[in-house]
N, C-alpha and C. Protein backbone atom coordinates (compact mmCIF):
# COMPACT_ATOMS: atom_id res chain seq x y z
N UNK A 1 -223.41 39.10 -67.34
CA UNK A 1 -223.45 38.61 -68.72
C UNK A 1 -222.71 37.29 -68.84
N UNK A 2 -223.03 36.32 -69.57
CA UNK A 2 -222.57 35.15 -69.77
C UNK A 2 -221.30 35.27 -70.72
N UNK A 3 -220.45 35.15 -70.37
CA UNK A 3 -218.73 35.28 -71.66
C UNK A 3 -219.17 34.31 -72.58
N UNK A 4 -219.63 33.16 -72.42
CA UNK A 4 -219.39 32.07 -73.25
C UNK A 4 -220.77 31.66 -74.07
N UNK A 5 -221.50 32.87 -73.89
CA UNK A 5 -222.88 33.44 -74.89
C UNK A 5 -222.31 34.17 -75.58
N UNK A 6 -221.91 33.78 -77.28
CA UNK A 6 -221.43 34.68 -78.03
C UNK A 6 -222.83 35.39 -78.83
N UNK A 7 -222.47 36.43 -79.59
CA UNK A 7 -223.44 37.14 -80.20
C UNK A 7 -222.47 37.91 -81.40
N UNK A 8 -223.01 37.26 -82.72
CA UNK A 8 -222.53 37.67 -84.14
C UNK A 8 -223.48 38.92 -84.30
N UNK A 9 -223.70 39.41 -85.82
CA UNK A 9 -224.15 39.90 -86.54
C UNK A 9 -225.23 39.13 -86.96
N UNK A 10 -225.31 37.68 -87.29
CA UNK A 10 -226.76 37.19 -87.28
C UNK A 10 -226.80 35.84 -86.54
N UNK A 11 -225.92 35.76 -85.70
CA UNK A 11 -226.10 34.17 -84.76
C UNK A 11 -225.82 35.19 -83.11
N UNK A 12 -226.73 33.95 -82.66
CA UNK A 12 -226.45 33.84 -80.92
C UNK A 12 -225.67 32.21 -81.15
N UNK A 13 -224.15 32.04 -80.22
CA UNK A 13 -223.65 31.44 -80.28
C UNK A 13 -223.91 30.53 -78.48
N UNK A 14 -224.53 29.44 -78.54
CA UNK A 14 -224.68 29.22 -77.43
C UNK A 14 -223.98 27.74 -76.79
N UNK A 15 -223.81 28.18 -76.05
CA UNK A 15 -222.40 27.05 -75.12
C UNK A 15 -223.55 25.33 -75.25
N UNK A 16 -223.00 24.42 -76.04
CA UNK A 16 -223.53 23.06 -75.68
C UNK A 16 -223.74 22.59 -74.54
N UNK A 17 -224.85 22.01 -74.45
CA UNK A 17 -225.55 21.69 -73.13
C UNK A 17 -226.22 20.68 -73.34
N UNK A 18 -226.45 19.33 -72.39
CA UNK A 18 -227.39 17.75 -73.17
C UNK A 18 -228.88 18.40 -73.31
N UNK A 19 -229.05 19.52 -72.96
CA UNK A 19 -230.57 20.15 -73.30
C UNK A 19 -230.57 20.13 -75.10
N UNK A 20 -229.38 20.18 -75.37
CA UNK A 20 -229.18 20.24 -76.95
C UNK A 20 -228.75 18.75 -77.54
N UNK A 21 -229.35 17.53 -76.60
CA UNK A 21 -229.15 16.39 -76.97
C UNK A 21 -230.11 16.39 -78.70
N UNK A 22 -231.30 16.49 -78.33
CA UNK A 22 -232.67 15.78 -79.44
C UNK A 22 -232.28 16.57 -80.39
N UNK A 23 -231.91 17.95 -80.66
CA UNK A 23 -231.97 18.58 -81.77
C UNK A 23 -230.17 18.31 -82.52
N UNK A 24 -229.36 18.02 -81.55
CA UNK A 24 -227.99 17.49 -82.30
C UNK A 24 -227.91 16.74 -82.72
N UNK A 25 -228.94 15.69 -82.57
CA UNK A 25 -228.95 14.24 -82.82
C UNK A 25 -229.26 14.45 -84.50
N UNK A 26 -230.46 15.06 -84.88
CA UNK A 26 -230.98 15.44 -86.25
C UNK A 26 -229.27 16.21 -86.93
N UNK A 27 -228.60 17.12 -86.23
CA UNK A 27 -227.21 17.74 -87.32
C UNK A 27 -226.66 16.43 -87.08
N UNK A 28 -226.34 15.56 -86.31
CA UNK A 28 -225.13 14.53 -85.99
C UNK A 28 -225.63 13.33 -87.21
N UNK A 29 -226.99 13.10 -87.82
CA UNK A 29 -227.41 11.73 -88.31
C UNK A 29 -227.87 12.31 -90.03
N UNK A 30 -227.15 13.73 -90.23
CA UNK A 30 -227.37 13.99 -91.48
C UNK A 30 -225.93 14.03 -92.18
N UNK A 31 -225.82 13.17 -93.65
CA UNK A 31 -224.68 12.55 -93.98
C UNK A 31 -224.41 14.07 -94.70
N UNK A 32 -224.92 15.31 -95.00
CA UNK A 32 -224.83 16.35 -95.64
C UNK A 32 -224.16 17.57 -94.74
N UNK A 33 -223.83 16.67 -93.56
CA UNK A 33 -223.14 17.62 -92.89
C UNK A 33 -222.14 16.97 -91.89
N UNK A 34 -222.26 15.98 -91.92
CA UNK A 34 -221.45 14.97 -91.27
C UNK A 34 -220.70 14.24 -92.03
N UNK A 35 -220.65 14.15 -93.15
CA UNK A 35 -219.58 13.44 -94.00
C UNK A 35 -218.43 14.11 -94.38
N UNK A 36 -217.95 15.76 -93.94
CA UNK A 36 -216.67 16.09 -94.17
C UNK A 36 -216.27 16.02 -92.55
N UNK A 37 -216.71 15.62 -91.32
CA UNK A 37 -216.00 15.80 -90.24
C UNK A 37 -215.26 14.08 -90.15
N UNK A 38 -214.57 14.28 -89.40
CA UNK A 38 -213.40 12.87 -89.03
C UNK A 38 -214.68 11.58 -88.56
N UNK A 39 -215.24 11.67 -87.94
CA UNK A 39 -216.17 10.82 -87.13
C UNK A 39 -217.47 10.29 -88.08
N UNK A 40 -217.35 11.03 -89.29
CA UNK A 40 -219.56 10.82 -89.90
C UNK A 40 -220.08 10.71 -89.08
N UNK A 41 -221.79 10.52 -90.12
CA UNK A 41 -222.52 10.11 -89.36
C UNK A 41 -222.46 9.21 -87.98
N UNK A 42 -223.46 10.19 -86.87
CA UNK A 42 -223.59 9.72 -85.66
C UNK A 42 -224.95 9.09 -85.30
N UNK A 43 -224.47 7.73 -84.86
CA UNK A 43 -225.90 6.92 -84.33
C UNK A 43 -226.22 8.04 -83.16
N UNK A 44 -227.51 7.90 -83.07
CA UNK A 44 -228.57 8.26 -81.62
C UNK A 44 -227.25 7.96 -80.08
N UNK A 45 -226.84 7.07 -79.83
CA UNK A 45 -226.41 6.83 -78.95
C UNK A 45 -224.88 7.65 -78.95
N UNK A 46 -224.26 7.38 -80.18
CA UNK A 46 -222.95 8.43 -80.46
C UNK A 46 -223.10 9.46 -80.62
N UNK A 47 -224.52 9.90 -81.10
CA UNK A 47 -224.23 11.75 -80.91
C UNK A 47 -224.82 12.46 -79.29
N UNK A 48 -225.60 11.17 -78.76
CA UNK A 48 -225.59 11.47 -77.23
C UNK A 48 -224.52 11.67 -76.48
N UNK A 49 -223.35 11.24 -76.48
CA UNK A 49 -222.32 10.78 -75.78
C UNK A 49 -221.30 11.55 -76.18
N UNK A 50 -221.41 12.10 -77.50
CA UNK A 50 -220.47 13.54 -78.05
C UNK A 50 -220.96 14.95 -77.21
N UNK A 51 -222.56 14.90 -77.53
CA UNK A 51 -222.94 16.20 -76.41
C UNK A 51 -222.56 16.09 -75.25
N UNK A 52 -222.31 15.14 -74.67
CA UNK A 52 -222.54 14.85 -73.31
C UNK A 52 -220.58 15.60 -72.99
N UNK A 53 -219.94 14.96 -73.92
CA UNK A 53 -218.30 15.22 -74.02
C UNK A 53 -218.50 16.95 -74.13
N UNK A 54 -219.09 17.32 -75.28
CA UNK A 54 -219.36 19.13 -74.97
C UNK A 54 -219.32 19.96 -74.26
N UNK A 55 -220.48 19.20 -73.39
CA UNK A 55 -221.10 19.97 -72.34
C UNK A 55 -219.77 19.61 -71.34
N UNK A 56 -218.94 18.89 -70.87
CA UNK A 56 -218.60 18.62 -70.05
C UNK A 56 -217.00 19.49 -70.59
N UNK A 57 -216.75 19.94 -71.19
CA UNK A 57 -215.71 20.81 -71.74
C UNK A 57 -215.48 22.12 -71.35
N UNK A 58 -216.61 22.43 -71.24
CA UNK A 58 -216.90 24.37 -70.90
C UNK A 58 -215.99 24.22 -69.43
N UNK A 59 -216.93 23.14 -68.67
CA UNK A 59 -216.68 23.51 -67.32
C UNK A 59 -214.64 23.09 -67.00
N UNK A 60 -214.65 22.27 -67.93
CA UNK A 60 -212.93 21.51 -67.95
C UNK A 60 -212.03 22.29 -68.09
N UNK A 61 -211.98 23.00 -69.36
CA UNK A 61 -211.47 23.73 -70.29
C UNK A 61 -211.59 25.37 -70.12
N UNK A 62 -212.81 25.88 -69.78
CA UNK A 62 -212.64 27.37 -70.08
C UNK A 62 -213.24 27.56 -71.23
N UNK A 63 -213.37 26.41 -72.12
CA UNK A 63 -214.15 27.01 -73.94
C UNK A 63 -214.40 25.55 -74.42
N UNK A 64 -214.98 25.37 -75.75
CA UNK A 64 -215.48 24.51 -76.07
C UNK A 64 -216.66 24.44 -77.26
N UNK A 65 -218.13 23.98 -77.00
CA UNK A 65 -218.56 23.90 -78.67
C UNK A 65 -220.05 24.92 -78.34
N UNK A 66 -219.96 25.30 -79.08
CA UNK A 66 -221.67 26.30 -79.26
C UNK A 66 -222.11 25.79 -80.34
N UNK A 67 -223.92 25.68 -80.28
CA UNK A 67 -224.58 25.73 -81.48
C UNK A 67 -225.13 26.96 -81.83
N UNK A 68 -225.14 26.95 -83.09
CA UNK A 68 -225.47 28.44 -83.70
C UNK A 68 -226.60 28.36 -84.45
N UNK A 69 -227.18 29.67 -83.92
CA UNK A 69 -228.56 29.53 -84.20
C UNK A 69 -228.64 31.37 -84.82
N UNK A 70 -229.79 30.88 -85.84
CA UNK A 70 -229.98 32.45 -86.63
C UNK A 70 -230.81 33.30 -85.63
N UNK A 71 -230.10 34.80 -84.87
CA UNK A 71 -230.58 35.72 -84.80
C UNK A 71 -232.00 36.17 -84.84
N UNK A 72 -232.51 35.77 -86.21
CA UNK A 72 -233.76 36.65 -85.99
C UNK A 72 -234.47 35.64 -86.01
N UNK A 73 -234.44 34.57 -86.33
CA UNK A 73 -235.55 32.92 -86.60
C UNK A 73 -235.40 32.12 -85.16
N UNK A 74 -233.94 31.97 -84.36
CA UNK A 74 -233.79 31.56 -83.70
C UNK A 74 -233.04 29.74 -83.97
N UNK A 75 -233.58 29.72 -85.53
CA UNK A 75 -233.49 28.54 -85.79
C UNK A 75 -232.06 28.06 -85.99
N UNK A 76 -231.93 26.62 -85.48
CA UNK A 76 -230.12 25.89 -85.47
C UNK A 76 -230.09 25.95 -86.74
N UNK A 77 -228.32 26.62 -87.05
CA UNK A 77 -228.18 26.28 -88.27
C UNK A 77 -226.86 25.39 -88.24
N UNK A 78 -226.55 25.32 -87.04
CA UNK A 78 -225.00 24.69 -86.83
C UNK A 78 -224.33 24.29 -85.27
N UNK A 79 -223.28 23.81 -85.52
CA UNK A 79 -222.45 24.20 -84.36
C UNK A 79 -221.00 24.46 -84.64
N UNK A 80 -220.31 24.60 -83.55
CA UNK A 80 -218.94 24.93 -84.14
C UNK A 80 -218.35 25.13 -82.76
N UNK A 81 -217.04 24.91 -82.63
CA UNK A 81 -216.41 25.89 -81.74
C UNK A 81 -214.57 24.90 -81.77
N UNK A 82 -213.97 24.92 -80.14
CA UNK A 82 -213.14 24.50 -80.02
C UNK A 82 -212.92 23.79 -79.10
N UNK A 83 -211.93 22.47 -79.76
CA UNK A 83 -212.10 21.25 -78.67
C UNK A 83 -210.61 21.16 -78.94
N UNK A 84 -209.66 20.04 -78.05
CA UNK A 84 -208.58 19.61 -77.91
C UNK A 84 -208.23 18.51 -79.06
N UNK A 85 -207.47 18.71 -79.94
CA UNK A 85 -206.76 17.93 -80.52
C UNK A 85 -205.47 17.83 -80.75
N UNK A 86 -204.70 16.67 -81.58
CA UNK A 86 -203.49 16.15 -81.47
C UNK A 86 -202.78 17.10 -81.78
N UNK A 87 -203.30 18.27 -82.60
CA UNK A 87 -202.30 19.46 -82.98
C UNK A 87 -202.22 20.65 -81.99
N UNK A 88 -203.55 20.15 -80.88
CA UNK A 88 -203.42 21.74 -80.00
C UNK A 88 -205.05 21.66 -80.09
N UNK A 89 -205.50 23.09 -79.53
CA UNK A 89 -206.62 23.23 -79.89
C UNK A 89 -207.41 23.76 -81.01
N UNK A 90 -207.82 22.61 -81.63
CA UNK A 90 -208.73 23.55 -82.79
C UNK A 90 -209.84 23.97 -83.28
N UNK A 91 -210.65 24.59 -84.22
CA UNK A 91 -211.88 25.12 -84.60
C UNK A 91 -212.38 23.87 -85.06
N UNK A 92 -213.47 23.63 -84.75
CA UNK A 92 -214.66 22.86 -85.62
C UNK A 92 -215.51 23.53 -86.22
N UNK A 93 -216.49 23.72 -87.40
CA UNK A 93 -217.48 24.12 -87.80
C UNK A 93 -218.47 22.83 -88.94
N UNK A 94 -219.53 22.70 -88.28
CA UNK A 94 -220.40 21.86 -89.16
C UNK A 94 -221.84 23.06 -89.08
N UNK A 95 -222.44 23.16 -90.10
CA UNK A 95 -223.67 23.90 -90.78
C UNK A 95 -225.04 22.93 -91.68
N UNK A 96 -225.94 23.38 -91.23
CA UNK A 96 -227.29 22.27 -91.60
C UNK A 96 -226.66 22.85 -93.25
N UNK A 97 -227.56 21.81 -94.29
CA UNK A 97 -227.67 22.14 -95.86
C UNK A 97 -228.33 23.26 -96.06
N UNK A 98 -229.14 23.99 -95.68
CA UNK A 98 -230.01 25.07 -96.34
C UNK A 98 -228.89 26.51 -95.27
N UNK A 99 -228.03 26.00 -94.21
CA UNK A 99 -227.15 27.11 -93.84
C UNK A 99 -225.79 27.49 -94.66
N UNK A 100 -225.76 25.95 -95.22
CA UNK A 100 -224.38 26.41 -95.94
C UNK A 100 -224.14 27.76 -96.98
N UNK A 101 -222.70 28.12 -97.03
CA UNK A 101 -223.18 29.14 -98.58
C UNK A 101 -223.35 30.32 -97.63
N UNK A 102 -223.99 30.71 -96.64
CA UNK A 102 -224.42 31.66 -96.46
C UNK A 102 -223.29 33.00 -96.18
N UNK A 103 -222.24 32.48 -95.41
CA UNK A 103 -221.47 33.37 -94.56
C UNK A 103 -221.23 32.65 -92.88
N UNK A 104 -222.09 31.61 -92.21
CA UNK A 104 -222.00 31.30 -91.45
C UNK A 104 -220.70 31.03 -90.40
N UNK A 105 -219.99 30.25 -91.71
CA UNK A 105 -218.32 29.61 -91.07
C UNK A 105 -217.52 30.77 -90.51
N UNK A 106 -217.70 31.46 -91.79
CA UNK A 106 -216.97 32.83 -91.42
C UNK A 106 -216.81 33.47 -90.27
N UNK A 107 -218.07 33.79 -89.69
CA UNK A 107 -218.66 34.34 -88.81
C UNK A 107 -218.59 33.85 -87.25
N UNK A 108 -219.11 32.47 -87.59
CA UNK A 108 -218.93 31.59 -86.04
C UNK A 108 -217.02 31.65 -86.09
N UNK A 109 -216.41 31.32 -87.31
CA UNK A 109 -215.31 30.86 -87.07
C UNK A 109 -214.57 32.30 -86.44
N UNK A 110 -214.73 33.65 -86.68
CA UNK A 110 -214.09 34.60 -86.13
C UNK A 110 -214.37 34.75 -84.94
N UNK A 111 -215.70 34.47 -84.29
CA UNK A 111 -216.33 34.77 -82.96
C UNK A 111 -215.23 33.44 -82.23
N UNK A 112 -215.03 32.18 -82.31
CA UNK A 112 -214.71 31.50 -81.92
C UNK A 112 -213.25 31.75 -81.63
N UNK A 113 -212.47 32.25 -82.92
CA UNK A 113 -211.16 32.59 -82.60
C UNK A 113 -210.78 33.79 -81.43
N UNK A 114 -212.06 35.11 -81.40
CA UNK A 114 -211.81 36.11 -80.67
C UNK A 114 -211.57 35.36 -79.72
N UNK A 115 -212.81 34.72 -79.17
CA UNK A 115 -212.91 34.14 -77.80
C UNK A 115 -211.37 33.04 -76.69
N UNK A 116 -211.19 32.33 -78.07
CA UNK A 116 -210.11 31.92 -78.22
C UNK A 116 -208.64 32.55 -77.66
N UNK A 117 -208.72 33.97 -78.27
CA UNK A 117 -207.41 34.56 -77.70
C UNK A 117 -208.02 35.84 -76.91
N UNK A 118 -209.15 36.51 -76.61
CA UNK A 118 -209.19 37.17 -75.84
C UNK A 118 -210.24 36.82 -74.41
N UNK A 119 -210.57 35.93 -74.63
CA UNK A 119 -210.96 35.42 -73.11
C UNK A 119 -210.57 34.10 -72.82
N UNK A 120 -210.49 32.78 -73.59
CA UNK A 120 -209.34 31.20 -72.62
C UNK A 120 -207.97 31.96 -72.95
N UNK A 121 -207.37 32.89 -73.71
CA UNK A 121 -206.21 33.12 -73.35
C UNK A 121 -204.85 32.56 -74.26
N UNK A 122 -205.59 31.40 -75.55
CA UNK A 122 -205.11 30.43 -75.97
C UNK A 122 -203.75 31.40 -77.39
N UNK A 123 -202.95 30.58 -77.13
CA UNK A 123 -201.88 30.98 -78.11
C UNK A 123 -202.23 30.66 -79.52
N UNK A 124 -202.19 29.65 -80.04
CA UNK A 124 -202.80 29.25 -81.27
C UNK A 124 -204.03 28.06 -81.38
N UNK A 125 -204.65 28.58 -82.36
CA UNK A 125 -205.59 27.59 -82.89
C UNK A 125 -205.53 26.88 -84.30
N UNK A 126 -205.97 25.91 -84.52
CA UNK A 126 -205.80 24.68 -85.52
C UNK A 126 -207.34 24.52 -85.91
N UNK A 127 -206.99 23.91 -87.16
CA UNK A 127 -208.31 23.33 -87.72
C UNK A 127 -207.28 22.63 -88.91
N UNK A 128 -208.43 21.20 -88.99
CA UNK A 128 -207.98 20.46 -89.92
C UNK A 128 -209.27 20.31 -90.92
N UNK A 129 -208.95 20.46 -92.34
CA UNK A 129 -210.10 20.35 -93.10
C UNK A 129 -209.98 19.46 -94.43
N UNK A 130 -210.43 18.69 -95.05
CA UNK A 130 -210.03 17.76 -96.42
C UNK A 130 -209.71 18.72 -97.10
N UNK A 131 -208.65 17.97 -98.34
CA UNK A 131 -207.97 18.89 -99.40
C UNK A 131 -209.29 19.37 -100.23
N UNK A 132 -210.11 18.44 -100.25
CA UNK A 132 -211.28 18.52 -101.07
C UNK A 132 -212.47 19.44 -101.00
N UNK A 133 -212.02 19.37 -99.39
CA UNK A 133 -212.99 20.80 -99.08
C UNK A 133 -212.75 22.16 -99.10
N UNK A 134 -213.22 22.61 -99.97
CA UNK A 134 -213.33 24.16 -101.17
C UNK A 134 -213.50 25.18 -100.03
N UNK A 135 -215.12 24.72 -99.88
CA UNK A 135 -215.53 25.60 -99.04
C UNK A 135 -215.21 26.09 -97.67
N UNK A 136 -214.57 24.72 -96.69
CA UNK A 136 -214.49 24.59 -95.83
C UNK A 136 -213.19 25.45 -95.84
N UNK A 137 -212.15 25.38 -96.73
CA UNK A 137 -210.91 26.03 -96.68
C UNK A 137 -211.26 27.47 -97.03
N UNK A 138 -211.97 28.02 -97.84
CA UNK A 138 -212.76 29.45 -97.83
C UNK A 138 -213.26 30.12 -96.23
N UNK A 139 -214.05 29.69 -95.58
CA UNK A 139 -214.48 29.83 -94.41
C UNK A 139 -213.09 29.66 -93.56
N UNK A 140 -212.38 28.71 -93.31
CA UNK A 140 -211.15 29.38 -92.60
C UNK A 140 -210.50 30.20 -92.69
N UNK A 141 -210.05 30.49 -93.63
CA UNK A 141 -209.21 31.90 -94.16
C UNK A 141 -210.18 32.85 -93.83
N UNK A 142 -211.35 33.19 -94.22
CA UNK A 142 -212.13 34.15 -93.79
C UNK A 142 -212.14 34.60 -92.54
N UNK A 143 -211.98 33.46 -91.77
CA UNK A 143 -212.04 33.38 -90.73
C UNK A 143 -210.86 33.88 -89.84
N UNK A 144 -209.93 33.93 -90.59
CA UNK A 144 -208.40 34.78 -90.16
C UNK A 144 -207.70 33.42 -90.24
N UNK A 145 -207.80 32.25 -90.75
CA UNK A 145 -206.48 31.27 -90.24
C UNK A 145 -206.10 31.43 -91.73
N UNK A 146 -204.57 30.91 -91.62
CA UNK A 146 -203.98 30.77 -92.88
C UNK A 146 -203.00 29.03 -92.78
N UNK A 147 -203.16 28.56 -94.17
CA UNK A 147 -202.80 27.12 -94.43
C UNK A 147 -201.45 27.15 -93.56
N UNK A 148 -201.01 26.12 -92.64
CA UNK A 148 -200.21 25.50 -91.56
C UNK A 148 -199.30 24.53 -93.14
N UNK A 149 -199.85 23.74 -93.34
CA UNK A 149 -199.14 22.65 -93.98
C UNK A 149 -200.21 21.58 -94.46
N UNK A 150 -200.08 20.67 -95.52
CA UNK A 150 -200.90 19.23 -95.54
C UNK A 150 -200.06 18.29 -94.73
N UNK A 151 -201.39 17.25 -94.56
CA UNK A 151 -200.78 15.96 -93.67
C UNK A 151 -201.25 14.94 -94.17
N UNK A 152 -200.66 13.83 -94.44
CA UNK A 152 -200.71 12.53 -94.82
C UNK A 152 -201.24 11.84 -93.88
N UNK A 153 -202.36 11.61 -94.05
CA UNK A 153 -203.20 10.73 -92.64
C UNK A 153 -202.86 9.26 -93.10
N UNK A 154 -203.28 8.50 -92.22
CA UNK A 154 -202.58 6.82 -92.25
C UNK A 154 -203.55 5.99 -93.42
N UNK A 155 -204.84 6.41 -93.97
CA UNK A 155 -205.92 6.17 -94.75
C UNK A 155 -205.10 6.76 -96.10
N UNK A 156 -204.49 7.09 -96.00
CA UNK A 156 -204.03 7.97 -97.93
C UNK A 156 -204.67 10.07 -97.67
N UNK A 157 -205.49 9.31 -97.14
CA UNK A 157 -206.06 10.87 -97.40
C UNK A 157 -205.16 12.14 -96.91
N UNK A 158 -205.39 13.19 -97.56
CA UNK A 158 -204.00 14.40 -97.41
C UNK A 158 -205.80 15.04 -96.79
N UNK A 159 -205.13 15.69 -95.69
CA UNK A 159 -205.59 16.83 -94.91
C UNK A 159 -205.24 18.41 -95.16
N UNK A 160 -205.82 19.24 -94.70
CA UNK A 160 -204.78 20.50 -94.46
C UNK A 160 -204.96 20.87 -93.22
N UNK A 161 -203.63 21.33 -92.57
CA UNK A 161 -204.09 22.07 -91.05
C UNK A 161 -203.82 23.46 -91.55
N UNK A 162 -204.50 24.11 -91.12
CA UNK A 162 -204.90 25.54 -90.93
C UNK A 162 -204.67 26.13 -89.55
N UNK A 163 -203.47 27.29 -89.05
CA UNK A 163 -203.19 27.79 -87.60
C UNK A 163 -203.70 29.18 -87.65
N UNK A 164 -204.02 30.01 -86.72
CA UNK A 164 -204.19 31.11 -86.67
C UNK A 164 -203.28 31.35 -85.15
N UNK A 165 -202.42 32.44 -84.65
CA UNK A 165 -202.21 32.87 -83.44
C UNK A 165 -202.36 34.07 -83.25
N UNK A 166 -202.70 34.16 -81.32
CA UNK A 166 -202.83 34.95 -80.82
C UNK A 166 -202.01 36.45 -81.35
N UNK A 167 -203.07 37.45 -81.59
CA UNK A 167 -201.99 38.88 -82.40
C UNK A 167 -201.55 39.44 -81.26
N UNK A 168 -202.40 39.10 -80.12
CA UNK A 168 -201.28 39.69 -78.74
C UNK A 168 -200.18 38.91 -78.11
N UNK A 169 -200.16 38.20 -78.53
CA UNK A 169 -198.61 37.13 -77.73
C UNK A 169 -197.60 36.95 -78.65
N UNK A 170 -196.71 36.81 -78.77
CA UNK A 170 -195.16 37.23 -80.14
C UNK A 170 -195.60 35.56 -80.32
N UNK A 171 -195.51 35.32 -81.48
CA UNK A 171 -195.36 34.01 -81.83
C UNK A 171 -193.81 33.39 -82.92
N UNK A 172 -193.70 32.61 -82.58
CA UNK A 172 -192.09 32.25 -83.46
C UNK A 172 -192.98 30.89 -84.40
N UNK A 173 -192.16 31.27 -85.59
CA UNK A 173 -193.13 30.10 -86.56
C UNK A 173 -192.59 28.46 -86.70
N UNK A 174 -193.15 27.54 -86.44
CA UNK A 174 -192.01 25.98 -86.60
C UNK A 174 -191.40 26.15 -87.60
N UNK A 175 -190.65 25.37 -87.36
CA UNK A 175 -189.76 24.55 -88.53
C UNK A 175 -190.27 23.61 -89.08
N UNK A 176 -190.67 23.75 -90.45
CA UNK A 176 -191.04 21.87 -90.80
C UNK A 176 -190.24 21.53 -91.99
């Protein structure tokens, strides 16, 4: 069995691969789903070169990004998973427009965290999401993380990080 083939309740969660170049390119160049992540919209050539960073993660890392696709249609409704950032490693989740709303975040975002602490092994996970984003902060919590702190990014804009840790490893909480 493949570990890093997840399987929800209505997604198959599947490990990024440049086979998933042409169809990322269409989630990467839509401003309805790319305008709450750090990067926007991605030209053809920048969302080549992001898959390409994906795919090349699994094998680096141990974990990394899946696109999620509905269960019974088969059809992409997203991707999501976990990549390395300045806070540690954290969750991503982006969802096409007609996926949003549904339950999706929720869902990928718990599969992602299991994986997270019961197979890479990882102590805590992060996600950073705009203050502005409602939803996006709904779907984390759902997801088991709870608000870390806001951050003052160098643009004005206030962030929130969101941590979740491992329930099997003792964790001690920072100081801030």
């Amino acid at each position: 069995m493949d570990r890093q083939h997840l399987v929800t309740p209505r997604l198959h969660l599947y490990p990024i691969t440049i086979t998933d170049a042409d169809r990322l390119a269409v989630l990467h160049a839509d401003a309805r789903v790319m305008n709450l992540l750090k990067h926007g919209v991605l030209s053809r050539d920048q969302s080549d070169a992001l898959v390409a960073d994906y795919a090349a993660e699994w094998p680096a890392l141990g974990f990394g990004s899946w696109t999620a696709c509905e269960r019974g249609s088969g059809r992409l409704v997203g991707l999501g998973g976990l990549r390395i950032h300045d806070d540690g490693v954290a969750l991503r989740l982006a969802f096409t427009p007609e996926a949003q709303g549904k339950g999706y975040g929720p869902e990928l975002g718990q599969a992602a965290l299991a994986f997270a602490f019961d197979v890479a092994g990882l102590d805590r996970v992060v996600a950073i999401t705009r203050s502005d984003n409602l939803s996006g902060q709904r779907a984390l919590e759902k997801s088991g993380m709870r608000l870390e702190r806001e951050v003052q990014q160098e643009n004005g804009r206030t962030v929130l990080l969101y941590a979740a840790f491992n329930p099997k490893k003792k964790h001690v909480p920072a100081a801030h």
